[in-house]
PDB file of N, CA and C in Angstrom:
ATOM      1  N   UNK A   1       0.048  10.482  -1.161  1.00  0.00           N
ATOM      2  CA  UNK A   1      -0.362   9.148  -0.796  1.00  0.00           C
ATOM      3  C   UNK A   1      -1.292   8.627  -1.880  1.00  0.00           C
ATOM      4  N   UNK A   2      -1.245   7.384  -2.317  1.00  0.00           N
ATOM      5  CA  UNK A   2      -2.159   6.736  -3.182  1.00  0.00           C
ATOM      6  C   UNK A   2      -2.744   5.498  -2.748  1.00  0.00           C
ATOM      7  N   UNK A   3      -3.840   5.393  -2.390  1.00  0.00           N
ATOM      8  CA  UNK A   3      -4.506   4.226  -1.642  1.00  0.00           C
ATOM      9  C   UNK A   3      -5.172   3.595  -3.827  1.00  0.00           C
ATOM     10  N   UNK A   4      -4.564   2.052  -3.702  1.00  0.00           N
ATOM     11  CA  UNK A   4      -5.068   1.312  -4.442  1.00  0.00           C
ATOM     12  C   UNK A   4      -5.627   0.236  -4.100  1.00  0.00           C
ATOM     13  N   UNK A   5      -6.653  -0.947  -5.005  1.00  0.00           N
ATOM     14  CA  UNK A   5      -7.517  -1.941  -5.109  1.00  0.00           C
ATOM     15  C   UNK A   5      -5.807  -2.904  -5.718  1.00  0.00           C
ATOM     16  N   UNK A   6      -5.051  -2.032  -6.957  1.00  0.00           N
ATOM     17  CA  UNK A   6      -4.540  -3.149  -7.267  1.00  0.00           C
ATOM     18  C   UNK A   6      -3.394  -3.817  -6.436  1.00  0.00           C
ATOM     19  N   UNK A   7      -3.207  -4.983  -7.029  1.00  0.00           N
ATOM     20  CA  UNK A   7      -1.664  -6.032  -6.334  1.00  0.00           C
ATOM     21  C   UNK A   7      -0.741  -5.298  -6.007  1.00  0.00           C
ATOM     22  N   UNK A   8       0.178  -5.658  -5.274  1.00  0.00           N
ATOM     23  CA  UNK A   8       1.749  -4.987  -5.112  1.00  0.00           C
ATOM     24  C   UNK A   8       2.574  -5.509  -5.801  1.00  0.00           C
ATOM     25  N   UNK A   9       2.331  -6.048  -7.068  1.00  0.00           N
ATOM     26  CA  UNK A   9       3.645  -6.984  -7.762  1.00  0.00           C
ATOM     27  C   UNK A   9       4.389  -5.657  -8.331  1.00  0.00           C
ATOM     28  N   UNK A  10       4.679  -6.568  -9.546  1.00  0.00           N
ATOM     29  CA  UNK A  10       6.265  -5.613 -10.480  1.00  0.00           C
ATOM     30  C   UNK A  10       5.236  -4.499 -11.519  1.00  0.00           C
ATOM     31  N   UNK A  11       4.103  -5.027 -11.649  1.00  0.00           N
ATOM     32  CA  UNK A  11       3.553  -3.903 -12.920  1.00  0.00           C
ATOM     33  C   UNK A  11       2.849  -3.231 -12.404  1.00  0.00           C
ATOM     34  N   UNK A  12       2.596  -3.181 -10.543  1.00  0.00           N
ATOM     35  CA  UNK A  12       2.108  -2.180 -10.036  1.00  0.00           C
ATOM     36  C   UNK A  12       3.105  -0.981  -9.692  1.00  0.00           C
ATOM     37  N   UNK A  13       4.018  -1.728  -9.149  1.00  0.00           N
ATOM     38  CA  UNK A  13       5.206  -0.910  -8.688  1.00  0.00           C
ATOM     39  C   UNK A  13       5.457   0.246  -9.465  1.00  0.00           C
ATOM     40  N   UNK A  14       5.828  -0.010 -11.271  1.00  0.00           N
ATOM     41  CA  UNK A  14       6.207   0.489 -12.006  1.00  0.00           C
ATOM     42  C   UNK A  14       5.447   1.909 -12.269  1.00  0.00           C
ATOM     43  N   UNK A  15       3.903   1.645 -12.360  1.00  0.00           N
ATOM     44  CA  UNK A  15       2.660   2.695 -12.297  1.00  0.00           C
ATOM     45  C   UNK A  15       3.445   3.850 -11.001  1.00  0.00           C
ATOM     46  N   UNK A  16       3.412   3.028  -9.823  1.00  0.00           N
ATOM     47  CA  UNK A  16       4.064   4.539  -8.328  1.00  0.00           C
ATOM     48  C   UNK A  16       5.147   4.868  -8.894  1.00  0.00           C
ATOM     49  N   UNK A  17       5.884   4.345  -9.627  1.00  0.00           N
ATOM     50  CA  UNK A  17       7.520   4.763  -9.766  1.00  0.00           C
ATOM     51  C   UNK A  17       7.019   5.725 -10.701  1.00  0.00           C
ATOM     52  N   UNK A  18       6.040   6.002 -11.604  1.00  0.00           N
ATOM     53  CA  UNK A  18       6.106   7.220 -12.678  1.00  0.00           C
ATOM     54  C   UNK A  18       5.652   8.072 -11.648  1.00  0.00           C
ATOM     55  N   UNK A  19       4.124   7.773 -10.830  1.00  0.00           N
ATOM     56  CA  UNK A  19       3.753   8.902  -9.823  1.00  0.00           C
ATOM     57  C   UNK A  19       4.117   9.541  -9.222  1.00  0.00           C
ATOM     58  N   UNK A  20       5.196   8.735  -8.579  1.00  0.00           N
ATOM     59  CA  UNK A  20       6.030   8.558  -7.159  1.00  0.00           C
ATOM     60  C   UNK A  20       5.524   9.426  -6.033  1.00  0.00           C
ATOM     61  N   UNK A  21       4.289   8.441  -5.458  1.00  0.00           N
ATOM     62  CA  UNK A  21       3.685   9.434  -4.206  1.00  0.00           C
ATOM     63  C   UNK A  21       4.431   8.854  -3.117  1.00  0.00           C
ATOM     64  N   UNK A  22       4.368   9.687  -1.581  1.00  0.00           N
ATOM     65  CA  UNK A  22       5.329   9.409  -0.580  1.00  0.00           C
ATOM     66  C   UNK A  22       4.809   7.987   0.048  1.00  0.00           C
ATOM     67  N   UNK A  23       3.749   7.727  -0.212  1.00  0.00           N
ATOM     68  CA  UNK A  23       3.273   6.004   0.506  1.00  0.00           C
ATOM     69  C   UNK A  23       2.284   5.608  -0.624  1.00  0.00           C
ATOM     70  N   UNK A  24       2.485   4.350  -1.070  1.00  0.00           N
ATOM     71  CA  UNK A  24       1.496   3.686  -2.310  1.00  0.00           C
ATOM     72  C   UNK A  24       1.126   2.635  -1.275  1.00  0.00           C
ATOM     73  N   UNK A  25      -0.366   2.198  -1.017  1.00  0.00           N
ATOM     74  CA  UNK A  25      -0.946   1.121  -0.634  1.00  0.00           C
ATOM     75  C   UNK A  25      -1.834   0.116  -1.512  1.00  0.00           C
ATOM     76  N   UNK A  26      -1.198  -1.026  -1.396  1.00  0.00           N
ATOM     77  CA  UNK A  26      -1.909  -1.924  -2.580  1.00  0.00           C
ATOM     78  C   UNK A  26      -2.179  -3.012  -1.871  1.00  0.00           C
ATOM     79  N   UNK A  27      -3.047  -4.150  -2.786  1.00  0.00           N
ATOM     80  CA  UNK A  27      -3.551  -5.512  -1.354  1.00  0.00           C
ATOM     81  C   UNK A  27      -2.179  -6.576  -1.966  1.00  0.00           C
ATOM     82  N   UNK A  28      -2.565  -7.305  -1.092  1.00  0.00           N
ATOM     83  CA  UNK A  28      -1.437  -8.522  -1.345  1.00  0.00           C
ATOM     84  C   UNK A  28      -1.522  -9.644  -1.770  1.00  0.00           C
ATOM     85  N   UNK A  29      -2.912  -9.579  -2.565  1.00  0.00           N
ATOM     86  CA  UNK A  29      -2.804 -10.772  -3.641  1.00  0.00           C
ATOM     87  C   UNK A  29      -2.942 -11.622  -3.139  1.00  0.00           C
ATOM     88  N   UNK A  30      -2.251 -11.944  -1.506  1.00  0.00           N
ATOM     89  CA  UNK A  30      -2.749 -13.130  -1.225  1.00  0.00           C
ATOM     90  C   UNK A  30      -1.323 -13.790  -1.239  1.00  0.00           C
ATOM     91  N   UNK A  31      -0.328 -12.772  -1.521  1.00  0.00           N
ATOM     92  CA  UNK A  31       0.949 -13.070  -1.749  1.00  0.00           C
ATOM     93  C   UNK A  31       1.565 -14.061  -2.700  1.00  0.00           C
ATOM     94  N   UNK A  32       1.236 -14.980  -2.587  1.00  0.00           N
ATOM     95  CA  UNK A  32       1.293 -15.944  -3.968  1.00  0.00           C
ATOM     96  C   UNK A  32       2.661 -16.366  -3.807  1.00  0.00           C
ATOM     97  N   UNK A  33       2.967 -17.105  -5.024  1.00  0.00           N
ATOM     98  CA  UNK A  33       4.666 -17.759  -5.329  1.00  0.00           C
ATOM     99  C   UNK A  33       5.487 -16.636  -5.184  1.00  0.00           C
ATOM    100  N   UNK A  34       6.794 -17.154  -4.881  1.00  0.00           N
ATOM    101  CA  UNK A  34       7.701 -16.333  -4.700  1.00  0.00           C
ATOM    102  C   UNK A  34       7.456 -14.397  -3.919  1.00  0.00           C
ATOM    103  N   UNK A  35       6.199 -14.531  -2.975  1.00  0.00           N
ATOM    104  CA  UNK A  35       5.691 -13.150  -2.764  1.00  0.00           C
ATOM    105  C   UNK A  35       5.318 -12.034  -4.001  1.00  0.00           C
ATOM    106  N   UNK A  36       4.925 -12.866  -5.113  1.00  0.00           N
ATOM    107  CA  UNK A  36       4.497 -11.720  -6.404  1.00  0.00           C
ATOM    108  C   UNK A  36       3.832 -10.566  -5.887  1.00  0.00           C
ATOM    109  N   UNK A  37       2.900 -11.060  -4.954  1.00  0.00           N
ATOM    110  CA  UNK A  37       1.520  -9.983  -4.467  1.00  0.00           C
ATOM    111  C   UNK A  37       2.517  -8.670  -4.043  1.00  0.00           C
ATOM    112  N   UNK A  38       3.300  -8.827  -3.343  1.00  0.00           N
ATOM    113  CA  UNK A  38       4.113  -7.547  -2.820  1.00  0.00           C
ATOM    114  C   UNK A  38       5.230  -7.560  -3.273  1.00  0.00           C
ATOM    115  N   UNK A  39       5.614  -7.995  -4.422  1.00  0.00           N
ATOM    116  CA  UNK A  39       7.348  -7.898  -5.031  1.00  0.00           C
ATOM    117  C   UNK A  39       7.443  -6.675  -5.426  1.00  0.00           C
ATOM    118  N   UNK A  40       6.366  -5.352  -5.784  1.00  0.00           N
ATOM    119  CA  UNK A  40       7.257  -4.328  -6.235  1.00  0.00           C
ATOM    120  C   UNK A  40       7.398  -3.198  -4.685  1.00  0.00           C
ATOM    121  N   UNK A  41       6.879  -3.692  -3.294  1.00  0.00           N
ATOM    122  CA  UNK A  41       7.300  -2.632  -2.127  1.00  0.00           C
ATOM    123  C   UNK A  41       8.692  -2.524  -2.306  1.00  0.00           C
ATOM    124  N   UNK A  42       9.612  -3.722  -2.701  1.00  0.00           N
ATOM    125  CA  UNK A  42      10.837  -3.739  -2.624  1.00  0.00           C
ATOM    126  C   UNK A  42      11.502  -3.417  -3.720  1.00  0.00           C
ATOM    127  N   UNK A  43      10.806  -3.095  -4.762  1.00  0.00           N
ATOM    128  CA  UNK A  43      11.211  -1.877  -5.971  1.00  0.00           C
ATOM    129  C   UNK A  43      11.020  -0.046  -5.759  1.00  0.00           C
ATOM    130  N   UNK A  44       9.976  -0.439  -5.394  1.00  0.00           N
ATOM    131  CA  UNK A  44       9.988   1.253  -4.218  1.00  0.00           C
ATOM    132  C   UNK A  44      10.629   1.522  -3.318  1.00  0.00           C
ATOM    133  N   UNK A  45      11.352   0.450  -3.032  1.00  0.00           N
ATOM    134  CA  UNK A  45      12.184   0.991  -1.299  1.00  0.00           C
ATOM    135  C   UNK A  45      13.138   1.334  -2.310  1.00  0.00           C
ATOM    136  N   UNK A  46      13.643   0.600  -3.369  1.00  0.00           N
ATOM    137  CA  UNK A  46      15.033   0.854  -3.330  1.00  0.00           C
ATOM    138  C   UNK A  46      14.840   2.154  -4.170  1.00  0.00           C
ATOM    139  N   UNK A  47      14.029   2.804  -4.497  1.00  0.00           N
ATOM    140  CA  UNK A  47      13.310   4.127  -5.259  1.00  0.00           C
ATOM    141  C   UNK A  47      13.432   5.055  -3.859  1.00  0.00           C
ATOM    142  N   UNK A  48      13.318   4.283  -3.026  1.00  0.00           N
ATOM    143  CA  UNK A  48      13.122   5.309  -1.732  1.00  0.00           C
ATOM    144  C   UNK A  48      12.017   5.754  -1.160  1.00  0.00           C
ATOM    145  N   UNK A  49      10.850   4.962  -1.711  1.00  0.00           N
ATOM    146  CA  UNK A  49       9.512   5.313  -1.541  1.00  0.00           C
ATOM    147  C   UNK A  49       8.889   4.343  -0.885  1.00  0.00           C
ATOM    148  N   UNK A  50       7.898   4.988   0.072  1.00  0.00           N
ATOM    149  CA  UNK A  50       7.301   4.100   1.249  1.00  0.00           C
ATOM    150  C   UNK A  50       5.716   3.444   0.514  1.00  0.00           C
ATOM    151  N   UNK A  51       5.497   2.156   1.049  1.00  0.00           N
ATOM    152  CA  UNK A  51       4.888   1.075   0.455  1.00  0.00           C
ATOM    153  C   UNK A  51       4.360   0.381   1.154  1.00  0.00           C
ATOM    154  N   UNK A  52       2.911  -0.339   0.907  1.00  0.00           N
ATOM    155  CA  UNK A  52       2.796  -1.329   2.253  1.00  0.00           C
ATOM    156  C   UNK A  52       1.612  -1.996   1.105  1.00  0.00           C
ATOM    157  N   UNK A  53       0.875  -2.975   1.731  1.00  0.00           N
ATOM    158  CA  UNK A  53       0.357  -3.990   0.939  1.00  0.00           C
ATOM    159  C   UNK A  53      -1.018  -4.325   2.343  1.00  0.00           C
ATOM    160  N   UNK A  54      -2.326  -4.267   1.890  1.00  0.00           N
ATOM    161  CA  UNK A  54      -3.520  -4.257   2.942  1.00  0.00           C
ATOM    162  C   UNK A  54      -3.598  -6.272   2.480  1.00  0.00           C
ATOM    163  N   UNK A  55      -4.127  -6.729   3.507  1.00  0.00           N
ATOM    164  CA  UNK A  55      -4.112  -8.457   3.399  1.00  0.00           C
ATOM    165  C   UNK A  55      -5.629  -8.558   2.606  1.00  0.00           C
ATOM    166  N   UNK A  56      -5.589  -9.450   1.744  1.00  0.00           N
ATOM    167  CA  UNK A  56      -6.621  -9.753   0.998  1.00  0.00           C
ATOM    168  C   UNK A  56      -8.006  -9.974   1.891  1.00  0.00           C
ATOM    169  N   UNK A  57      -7.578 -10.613   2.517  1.00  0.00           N
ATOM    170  CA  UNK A  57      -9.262 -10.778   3.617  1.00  0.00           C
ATOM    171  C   UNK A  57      -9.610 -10.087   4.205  1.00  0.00           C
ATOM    172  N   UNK A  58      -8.850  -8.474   4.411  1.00  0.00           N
ATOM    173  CA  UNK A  58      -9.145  -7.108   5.100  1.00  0.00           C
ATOM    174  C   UNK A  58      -9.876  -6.400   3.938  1.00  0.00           C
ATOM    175  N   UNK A  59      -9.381  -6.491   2.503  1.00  0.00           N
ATOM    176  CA  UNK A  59     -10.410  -5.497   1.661  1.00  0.00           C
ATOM    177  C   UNK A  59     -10.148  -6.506   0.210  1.00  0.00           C
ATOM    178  N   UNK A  60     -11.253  -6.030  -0.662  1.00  0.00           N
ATOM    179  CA  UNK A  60     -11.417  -6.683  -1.741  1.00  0.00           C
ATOM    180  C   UNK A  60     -10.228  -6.279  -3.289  1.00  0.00           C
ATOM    181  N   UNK A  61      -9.730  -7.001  -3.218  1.00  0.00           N
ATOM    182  CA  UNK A  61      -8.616  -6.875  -4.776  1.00  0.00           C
ATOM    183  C   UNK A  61      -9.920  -6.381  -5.597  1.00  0.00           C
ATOM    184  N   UNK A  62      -8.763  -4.984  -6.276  1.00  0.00           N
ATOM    185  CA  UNK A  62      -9.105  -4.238  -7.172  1.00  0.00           C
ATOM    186  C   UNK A  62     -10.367  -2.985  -6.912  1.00  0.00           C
ATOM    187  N   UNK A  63     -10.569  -2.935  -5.317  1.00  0.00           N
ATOM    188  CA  UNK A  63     -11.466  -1.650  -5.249  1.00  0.00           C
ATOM    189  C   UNK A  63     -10.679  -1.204  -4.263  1.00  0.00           C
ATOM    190  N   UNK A  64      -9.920  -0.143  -4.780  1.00  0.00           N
ATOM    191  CA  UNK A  64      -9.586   0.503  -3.730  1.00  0.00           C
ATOM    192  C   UNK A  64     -10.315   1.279  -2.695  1.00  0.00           C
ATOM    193  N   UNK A  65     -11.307   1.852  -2.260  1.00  0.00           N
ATOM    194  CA  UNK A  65     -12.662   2.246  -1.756  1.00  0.00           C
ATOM    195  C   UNK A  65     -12.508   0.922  -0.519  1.00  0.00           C
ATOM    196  N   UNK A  66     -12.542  -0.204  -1.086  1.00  0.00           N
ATOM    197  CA  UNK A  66     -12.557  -1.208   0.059  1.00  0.00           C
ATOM    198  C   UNK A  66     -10.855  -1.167   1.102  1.00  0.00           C
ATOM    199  N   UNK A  67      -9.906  -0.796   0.156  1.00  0.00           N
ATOM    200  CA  UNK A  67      -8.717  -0.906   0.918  1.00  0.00           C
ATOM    201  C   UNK A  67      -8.325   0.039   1.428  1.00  0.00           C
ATOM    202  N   UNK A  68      -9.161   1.204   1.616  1.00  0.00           N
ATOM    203  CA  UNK A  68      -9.335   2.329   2.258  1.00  0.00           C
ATOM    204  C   UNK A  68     -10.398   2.423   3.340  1.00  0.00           C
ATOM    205  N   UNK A  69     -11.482   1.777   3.299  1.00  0.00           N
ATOM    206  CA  UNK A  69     -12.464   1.661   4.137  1.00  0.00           C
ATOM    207  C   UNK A  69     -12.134   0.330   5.498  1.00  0.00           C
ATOM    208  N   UNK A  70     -11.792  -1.152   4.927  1.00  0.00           N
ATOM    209  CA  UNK A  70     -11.044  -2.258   4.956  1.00  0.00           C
ATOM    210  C   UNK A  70      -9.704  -3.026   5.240  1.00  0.00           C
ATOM    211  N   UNK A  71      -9.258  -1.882   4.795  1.00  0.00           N
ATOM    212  CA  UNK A  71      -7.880  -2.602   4.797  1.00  0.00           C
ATOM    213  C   UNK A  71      -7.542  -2.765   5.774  1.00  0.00           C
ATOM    214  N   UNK A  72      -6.374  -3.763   6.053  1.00  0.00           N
ATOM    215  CA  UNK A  72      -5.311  -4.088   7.493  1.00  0.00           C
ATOM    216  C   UNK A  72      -4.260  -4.038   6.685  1.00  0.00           C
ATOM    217  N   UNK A  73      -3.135  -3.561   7.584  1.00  0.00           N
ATOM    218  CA  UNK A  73      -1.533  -3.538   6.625  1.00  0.00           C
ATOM    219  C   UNK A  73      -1.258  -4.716   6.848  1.00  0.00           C
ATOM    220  N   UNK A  74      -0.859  -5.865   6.006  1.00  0.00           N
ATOM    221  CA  UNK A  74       0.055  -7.132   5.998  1.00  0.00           C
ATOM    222  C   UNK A  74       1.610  -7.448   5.820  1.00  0.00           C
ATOM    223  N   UNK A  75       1.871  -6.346   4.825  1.00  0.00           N
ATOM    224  CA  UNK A  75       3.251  -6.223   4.438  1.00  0.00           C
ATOM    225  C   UNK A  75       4.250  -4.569   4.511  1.00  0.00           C
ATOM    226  N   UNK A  76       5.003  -4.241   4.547  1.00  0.00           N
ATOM    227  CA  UNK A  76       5.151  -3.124   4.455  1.00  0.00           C
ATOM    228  C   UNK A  76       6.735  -3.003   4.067  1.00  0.00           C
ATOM    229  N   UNK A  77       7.422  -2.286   3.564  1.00  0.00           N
ATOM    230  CA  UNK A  77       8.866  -1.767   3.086  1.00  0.00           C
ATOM    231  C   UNK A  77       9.432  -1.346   4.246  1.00  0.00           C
ATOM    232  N   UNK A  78      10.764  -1.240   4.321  1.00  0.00           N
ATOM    233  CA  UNK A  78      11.326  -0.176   5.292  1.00  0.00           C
ATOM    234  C   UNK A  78      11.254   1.122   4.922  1.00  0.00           C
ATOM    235  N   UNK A  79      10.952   1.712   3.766  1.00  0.00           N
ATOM    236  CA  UNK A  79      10.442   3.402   4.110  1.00  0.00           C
ATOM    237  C   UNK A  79       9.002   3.464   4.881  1.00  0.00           C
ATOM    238  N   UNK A  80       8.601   2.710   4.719  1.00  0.00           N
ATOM    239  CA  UNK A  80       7.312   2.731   5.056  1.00  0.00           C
ATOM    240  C   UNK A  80       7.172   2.656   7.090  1.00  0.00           C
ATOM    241  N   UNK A  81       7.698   1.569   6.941  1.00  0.00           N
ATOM    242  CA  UNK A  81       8.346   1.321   8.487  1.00  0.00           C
ATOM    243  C   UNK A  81       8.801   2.330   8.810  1.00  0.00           C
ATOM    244  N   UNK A  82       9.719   3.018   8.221  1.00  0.00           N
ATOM    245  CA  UNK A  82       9.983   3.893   9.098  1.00  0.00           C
ATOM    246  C   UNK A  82       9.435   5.439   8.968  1.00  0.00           C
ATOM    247  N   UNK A  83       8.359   5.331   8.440  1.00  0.00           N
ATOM    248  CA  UNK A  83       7.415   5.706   8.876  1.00  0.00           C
ATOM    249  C   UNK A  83       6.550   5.937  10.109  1.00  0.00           C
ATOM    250  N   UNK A  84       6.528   4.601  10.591  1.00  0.00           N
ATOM    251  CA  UNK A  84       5.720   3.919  11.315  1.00  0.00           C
ATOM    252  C   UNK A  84       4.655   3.239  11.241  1.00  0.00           C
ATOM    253  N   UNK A  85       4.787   2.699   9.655  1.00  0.00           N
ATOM    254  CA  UNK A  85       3.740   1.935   9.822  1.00  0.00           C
ATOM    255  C   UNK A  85       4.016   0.696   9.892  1.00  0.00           C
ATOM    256  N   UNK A  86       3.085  -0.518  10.129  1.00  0.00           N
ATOM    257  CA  UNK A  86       3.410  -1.688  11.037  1.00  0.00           C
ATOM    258  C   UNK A  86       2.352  -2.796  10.414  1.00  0.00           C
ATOM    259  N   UNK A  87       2.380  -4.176  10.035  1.00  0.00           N
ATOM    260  CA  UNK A  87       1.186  -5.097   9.944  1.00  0.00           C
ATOM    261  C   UNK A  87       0.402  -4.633  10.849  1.00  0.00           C
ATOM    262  N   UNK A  88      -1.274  -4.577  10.444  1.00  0.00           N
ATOM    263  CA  UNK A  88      -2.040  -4.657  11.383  1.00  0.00           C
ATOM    264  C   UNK A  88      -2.739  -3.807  11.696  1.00  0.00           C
ATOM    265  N   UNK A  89      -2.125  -2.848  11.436  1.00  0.00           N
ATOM    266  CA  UNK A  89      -2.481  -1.252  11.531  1.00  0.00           C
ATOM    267  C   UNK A  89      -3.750  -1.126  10.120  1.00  0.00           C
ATOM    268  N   UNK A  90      -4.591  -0.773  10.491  1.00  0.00           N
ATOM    269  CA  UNK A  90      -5.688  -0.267   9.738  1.00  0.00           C
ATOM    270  C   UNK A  90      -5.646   1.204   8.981  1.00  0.00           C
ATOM    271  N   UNK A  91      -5.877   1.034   7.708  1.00  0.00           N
ATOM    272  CA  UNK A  91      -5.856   1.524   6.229  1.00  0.00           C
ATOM    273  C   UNK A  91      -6.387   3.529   6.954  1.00  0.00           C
ATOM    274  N   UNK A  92      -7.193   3.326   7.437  1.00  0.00           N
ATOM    275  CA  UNK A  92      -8.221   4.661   7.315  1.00  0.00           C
ATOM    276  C   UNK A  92      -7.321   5.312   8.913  1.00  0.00           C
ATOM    277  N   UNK A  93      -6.964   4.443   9.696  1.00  0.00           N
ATOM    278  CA  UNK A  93      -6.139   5.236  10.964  1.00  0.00           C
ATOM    279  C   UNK A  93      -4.796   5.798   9.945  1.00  0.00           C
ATOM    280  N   UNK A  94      -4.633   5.229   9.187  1.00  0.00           N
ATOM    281  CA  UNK A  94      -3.048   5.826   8.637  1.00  0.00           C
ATOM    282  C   UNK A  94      -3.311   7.211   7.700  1.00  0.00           C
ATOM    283  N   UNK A  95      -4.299   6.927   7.189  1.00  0.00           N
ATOM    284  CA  UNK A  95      -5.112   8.041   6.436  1.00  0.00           C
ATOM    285  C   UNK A  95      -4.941   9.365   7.304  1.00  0.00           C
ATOM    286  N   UNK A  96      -5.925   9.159   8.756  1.00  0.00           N
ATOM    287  CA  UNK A  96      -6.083  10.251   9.033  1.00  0.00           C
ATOM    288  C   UNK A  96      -5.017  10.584   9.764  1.00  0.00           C
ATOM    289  N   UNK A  97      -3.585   9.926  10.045  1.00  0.00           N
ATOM    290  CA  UNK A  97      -2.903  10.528  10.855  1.00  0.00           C
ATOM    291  C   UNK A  97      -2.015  11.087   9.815  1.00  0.00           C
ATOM    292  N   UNK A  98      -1.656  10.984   8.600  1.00  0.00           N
ATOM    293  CA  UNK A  98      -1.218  11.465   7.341  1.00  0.00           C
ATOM    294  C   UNK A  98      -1.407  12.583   6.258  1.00  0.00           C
ATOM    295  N   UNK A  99      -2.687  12.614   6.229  1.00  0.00           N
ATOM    296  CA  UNK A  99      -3.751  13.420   5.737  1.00  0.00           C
ATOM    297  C   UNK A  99      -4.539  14.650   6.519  1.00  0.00           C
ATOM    298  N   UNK A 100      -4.450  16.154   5.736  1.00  0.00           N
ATOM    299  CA  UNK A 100      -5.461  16.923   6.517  1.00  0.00           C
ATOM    300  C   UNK A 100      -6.309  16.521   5.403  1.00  0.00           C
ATOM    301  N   UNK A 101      -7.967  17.017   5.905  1.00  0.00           N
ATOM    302  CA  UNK A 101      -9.050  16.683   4.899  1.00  0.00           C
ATOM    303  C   UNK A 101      -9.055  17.372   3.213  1.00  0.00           C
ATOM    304  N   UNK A 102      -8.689  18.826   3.696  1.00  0.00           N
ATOM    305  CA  UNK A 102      -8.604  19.199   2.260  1.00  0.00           C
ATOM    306  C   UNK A 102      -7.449  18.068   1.615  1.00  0.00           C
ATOM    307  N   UNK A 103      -6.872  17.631   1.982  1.00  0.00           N
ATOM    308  CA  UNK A 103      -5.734  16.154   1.164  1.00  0.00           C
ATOM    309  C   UNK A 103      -6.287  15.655   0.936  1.00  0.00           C
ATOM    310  N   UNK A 104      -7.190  15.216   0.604  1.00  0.00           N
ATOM    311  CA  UNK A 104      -8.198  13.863   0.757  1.00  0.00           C
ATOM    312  C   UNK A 104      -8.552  13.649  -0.970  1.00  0.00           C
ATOM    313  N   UNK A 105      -7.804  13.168  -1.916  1.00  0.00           N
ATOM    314  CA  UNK A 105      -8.419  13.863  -3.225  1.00  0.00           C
ATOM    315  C   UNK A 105      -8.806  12.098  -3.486  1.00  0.00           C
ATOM    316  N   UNK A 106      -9.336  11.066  -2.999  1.00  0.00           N
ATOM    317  CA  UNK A 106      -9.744   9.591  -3.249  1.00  0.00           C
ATOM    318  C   UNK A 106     -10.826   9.344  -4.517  1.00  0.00           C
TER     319      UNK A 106
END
């Protein structure tokens, strides 16, 4: 899992696609034109990798610390979904139902 501060666009995406952890969380920019803020969840789905995007007014762009402490899910992929994760759902409940503590490498 990789909890980030940055956007979900295309030049974030690209960064998880070298990592490729099983869920990347990034904020949503605020979504912007054409959904830039979250255009690369849907470069990871089709990677096969689960993705979701915390809403800008839940944690602060570019600290991840806040979108881990902060966050609310706004957007999310269908790997991710089916997951179970869902808008709304808070950053640190997904953590701990995901995570044992020794996992915790933030």
């Amino acid at each position: 899992m990789a909890v980030s501060g940055s956007h979900g666009g295309l030049s974030s995406a690209r960064y998880a696609l070298a990592a490729r952890p099983w869920l990347t969380i990034f904020n949503d920019a605020g979504i912007g034109r054409e959904q830039a803020g979250v255009a690369g969840l849907d470069v990871l789905a089709s990677a096969g990798l689960a993705a979701c995007a915390v809403s800008h007014l839940s944690a602060c762009i570019g600290q991840a610390s806040s979108t881990l402490s902060d966050g609310v899910i706004s957007a999310v992929n269908p790997p991710a979904r089916a997951l179970g994760l869902e808008p709304g759902q808070r950053v640190q409940v997904i953590v701990a139902r995901y995570c044992r503590p020794d996992d915790r490498k933030l």
